[in-house]
Protein backbone atom coordinates (compact mmCIF):
# COMPACT_ATOMS: atom_id res chain seq x y z
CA UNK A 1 -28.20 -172.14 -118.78
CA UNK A 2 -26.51 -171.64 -122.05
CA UNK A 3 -23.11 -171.59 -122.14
CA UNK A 4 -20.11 -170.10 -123.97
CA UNK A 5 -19.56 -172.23 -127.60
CA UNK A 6 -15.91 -172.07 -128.52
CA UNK A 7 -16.07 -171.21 -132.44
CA UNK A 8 -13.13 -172.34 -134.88
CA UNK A 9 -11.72 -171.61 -138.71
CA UNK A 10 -13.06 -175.29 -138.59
CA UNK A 11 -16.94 -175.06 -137.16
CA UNK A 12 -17.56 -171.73 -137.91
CA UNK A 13 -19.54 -172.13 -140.84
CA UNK A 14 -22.15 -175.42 -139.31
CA UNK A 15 -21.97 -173.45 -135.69
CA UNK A 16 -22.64 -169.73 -136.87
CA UNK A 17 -23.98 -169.26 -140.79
CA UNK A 18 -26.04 -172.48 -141.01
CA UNK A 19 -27.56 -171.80 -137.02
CA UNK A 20 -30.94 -171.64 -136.57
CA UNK A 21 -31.15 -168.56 -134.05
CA UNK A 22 -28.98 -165.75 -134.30
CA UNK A 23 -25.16 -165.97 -133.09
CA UNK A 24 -23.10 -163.35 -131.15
CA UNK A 25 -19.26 -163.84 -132.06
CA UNK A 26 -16.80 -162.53 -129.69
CA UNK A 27 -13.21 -161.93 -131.56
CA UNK A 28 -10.63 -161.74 -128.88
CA UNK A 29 -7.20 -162.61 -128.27
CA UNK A 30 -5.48 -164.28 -124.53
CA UNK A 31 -2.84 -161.23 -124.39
CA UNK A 32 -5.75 -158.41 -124.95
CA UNK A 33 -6.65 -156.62 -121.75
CA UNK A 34 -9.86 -155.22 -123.04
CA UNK A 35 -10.83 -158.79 -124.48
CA UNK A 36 -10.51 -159.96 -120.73
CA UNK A 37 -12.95 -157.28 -119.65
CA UNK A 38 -15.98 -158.24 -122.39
CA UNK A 39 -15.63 -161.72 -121.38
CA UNK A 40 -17.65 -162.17 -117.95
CA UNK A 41 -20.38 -159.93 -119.80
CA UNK A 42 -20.03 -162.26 -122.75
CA UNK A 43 -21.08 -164.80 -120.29
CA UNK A 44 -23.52 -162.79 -118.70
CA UNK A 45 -25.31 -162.04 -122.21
CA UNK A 46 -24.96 -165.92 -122.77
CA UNK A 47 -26.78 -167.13 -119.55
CA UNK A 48 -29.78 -163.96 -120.20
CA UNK A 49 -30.30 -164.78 -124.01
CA UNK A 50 -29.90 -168.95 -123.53
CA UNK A 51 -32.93 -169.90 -125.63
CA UNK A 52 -32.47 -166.80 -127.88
CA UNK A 53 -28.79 -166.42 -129.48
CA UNK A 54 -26.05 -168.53 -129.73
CA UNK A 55 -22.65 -167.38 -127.99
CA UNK A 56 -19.47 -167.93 -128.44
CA UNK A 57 -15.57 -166.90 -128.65
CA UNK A 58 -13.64 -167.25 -131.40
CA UNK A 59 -9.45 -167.01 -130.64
CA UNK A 60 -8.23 -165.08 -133.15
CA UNK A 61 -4.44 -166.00 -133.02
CA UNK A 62 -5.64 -170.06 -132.93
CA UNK A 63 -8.65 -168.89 -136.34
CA UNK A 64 -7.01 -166.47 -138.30
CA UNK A 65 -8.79 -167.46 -141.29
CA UNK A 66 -12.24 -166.49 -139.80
CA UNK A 67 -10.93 -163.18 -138.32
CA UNK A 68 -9.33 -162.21 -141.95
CA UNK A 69 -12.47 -163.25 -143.42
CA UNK A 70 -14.55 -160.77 -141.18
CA UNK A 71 -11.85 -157.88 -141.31
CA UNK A 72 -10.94 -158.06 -137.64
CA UNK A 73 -8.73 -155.59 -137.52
CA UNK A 74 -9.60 -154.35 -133.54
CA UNK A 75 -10.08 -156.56 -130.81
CA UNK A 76 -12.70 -157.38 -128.83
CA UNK A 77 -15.15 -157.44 -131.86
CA UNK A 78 -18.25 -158.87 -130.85
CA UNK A 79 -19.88 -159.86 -133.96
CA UNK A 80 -24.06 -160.45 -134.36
CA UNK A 81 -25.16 -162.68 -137.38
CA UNK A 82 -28.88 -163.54 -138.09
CA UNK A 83 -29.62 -165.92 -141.01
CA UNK A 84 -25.25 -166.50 -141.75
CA UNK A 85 -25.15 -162.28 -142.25
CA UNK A 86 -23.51 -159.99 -140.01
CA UNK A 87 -26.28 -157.68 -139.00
CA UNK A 88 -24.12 -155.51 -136.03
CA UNK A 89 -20.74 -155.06 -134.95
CA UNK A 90 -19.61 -153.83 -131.47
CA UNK A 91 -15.76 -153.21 -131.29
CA UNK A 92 -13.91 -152.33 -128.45
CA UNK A 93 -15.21 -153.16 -124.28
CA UNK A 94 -18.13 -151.46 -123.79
CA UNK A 95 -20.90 -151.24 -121.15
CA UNK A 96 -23.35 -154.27 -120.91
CA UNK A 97 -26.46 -151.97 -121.31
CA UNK A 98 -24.85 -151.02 -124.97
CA UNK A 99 -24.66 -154.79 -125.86
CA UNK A 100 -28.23 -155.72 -124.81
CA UNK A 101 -29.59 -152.39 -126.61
CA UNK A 102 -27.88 -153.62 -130.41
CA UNK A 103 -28.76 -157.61 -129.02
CA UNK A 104 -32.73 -156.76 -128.64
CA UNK A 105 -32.70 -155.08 -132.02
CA UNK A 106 -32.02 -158.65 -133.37
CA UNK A 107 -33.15 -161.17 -130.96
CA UNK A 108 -37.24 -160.88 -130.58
């Protein structure tokens, strides 16, 4: 069982661009309802792809820096990088199907 990394302005580059599998970043925020409602699928997606993809959340009021970086503008963002590239970007709570249809596109 895989579970949930907690990615910072400080270990986001060794923990995301330099991993060896691909990485799905969850942007979100403690005050943001939506955020709240992504993150037991977020988990879910964690424990179903353990061997696969790397998960993790990254707080974007504690990691500015990464968020600015990225252009988080709208939170959640969930994030996908393969190879240290972003390859997909969901934004806003959506369904779990719609996150496992853009995460098998990556993750063979």
């Amino acid at each position: 069982m895989s579970e949930i990394i907690e990615f910072t302005d400080s270990n986001f580059e060794q923990e995301v661009l330099k991993s060896d599998k691909p990485c799905l970043v969850d942007f979100w925020a403690e005050w943001c309802g939506p955020c709240h409602m992504v993150g037991p699928i977020v988990e879910e997606i964690a424990k179903d792809y353990a061997e696969k993809l790397k998960v993790g959340k990254l707080n974007v009021d504690q990691n500015g820096q990464t968020a600015a970086k990225y252009g988080i503008m709208s939170i959640p963002s969930l994030l996908i990088f393969d190879q240290g590239k972003v390859v997909d970007q969901i934004v806003g709570a959506a369904p779990k199907k719609q996150f496992v249809e853009r995460i098998d596109k990556i993750v063979k």
